[in-house]
Protein backbone atom coordinates (compact mmCIF):
# COMPACT_ATOMS: atom_id res chain seq x y z
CA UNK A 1 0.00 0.00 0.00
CA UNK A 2 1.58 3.36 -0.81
CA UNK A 3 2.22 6.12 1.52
CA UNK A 4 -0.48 8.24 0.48
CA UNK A 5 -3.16 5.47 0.69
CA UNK A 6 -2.04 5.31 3.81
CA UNK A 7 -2.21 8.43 5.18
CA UNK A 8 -5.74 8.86 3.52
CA UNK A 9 -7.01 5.91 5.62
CA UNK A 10 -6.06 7.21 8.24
CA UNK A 11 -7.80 10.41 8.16
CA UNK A 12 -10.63 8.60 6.76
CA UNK A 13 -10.71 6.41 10.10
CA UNK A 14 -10.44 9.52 12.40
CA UNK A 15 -12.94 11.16 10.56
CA UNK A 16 -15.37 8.69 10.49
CA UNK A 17 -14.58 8.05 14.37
CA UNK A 18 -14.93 11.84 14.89
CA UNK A 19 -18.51 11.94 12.80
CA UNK A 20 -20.08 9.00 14.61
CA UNK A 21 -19.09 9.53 18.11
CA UNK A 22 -20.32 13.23 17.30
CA UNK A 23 -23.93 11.56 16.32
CA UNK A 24 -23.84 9.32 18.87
CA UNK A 25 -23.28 11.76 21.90
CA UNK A 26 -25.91 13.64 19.92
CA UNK A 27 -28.53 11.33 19.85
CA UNK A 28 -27.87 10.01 23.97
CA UNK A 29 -27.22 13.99 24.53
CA UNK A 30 -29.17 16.09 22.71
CA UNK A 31 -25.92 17.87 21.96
CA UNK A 32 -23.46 18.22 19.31
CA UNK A 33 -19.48 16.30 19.63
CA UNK A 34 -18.63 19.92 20.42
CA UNK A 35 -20.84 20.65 22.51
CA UNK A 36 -20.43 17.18 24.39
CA UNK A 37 -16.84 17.70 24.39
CA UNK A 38 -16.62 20.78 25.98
CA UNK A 39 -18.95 20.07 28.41
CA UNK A 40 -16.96 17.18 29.38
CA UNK A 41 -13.48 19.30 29.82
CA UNK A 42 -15.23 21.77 31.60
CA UNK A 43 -16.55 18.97 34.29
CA UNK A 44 -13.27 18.30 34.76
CA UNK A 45 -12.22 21.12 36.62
CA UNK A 46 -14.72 23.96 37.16
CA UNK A 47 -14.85 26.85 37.32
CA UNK A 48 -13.34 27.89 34.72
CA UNK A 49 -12.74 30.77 32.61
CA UNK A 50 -13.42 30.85 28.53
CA UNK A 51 -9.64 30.93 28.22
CA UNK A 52 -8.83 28.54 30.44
CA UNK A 53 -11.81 26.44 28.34
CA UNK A 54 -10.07 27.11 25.46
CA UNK A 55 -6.29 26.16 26.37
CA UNK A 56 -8.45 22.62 27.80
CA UNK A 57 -10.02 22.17 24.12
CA UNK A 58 -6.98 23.45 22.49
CA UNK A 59 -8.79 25.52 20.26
CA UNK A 60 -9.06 29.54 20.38
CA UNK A 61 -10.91 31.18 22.85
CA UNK A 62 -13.46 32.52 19.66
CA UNK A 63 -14.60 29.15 19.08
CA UNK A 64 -14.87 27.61 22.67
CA UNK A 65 -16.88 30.72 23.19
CA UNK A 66 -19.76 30.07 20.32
CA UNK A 67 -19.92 26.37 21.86
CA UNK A 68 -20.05 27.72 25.92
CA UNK A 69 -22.98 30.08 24.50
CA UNK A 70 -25.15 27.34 22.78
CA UNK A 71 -24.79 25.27 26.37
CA UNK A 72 -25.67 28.35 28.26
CA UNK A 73 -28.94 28.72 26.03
CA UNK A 74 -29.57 25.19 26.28
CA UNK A 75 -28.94 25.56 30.77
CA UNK A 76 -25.67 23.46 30.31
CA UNK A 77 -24.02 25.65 31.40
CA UNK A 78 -23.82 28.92 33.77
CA UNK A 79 -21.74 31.73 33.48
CA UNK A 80 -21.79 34.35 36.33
CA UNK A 81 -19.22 36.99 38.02
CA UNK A 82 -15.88 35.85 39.32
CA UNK A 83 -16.01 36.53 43.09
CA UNK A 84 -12.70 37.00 43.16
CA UNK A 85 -12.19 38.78 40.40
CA UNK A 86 -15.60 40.86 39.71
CA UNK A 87 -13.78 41.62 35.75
CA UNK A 88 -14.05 38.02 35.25
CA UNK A 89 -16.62 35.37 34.13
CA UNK A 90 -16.72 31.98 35.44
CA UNK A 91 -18.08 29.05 33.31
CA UNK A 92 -19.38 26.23 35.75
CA UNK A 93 -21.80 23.12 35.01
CA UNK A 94 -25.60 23.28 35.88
CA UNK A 95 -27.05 20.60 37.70
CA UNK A 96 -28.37 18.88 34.01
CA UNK A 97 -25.36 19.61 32.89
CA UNK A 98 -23.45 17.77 35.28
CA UNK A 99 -25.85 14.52 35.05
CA UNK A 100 -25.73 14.63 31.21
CA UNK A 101 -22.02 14.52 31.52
CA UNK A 102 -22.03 11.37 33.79
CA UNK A 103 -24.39 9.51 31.27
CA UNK A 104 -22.70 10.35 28.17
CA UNK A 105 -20.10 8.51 26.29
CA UNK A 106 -16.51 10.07 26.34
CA UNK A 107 -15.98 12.36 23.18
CA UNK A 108 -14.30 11.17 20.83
CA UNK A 109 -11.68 14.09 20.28
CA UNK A 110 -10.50 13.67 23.94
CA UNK A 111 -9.21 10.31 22.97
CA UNK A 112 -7.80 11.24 19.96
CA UNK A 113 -5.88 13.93 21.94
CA UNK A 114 -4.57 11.12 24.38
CA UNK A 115 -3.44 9.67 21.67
CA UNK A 116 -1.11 11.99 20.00
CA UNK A 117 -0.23 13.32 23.61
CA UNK A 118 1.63 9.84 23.64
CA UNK A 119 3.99 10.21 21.10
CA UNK A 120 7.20 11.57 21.76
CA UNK A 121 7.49 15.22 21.85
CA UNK A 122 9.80 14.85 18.96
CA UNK A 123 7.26 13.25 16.90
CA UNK A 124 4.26 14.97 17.85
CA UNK A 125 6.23 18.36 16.38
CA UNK A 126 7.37 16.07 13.58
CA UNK A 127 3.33 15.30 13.12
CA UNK A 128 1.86 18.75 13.57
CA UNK A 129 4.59 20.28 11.20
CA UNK A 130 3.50 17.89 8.21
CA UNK A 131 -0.27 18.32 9.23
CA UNK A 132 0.32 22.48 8.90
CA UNK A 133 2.23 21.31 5.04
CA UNK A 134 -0.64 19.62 4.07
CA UNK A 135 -2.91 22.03 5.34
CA UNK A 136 -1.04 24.83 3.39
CA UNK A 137 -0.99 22.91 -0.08
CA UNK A 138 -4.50 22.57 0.59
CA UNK A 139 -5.06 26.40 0.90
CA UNK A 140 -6.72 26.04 3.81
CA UNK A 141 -3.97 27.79 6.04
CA UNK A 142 -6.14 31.16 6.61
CA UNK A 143 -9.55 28.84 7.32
CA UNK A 144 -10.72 28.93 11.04
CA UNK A 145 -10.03 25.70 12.96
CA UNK A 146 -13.31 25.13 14.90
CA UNK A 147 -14.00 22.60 17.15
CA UNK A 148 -15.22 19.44 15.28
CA UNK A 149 -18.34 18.78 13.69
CA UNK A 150 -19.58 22.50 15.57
CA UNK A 151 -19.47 24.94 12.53
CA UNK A 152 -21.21 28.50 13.06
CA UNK A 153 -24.60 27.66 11.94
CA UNK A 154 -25.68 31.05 10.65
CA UNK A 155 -22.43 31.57 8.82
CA UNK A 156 -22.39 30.88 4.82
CA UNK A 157 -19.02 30.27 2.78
CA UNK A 158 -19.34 32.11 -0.61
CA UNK A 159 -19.71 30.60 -3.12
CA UNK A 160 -15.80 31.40 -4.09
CA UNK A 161 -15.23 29.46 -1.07
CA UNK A 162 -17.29 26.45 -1.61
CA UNK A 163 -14.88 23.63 -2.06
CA UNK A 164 -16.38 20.01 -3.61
């Protein structure tokens, strides 16, 4: 089997992974992989701030902040007034969110994130530097990396961005 073969089933297997866990933890959850995985990181250790969210989901603070609002609206999630710091917001569970995150299954991304975090630091860079090549030869180096499967639902691409 040839190296790119290879590398496509790969990806193929991660993203299919990635896709069903996301419909499964939506169907037992009533909320997107996103959503689910958030919730779960937040669990974790709360409370916690939308950055600190963010550095958890390794993603930007942007998109852990569209997800921590749809959890909010759906009473997920709270967010209310540092005590100690009155400038601050603190995220913390809500009591459904705290039950729906001992019933659902784990997401799917956290494991993948175990995963790599196994490798040797050497080959982890070695792995996120040809990720960011292929990436680039793609032209998708300016595109927004969101969480998975948790795109902004009232954004449109143009149709100049519309890729088959």
């Amino acid at each position: 089997m040839n190296d790119v073969r290879r590398v496509a089933d790969s990806i193929r297997r991660i993203v299919k992974e990635l896709r069903l866990s996301s419909k499964t933890g939506e169907r037992v959850s009533g909320l997107s992989g996103a959503q689910l995985f958030v919730l779960q990181r937040l669990s974790q250790m709360e409370p916690l701030s939308v950055n600190e969210l963010a550095e958890l989901t390794l993603t930007d603070q942007s998109s852990v902040s569209v997800v921590v609002q749809r959890l909010v609206q759906k009473h997920r999630v709270t967010r209310a007034r540092s005590s100690a710091d009155g400038r601050s917001v603190e995220l913390t569970l809500t009591a459904q969110g705290r039950s729906l995150c001992k019933r659902a299954p784990e997401a799917v991304q956290q494991r993948m994130f175990s995963a790599v975090s196994v490798l040797r630091k050497n080959d982890r860079k070695k792995l996120a530097d040809l990720l960011e090549t292929v990436v680039s030869q793609m032209g998708l180096k300016q595109e927004r990396a969101e969480l998975f499967f948790e795109e902004a639902k009232s954004r449109k691409r143009s149709n100049s961005n519309v890729r088959p």
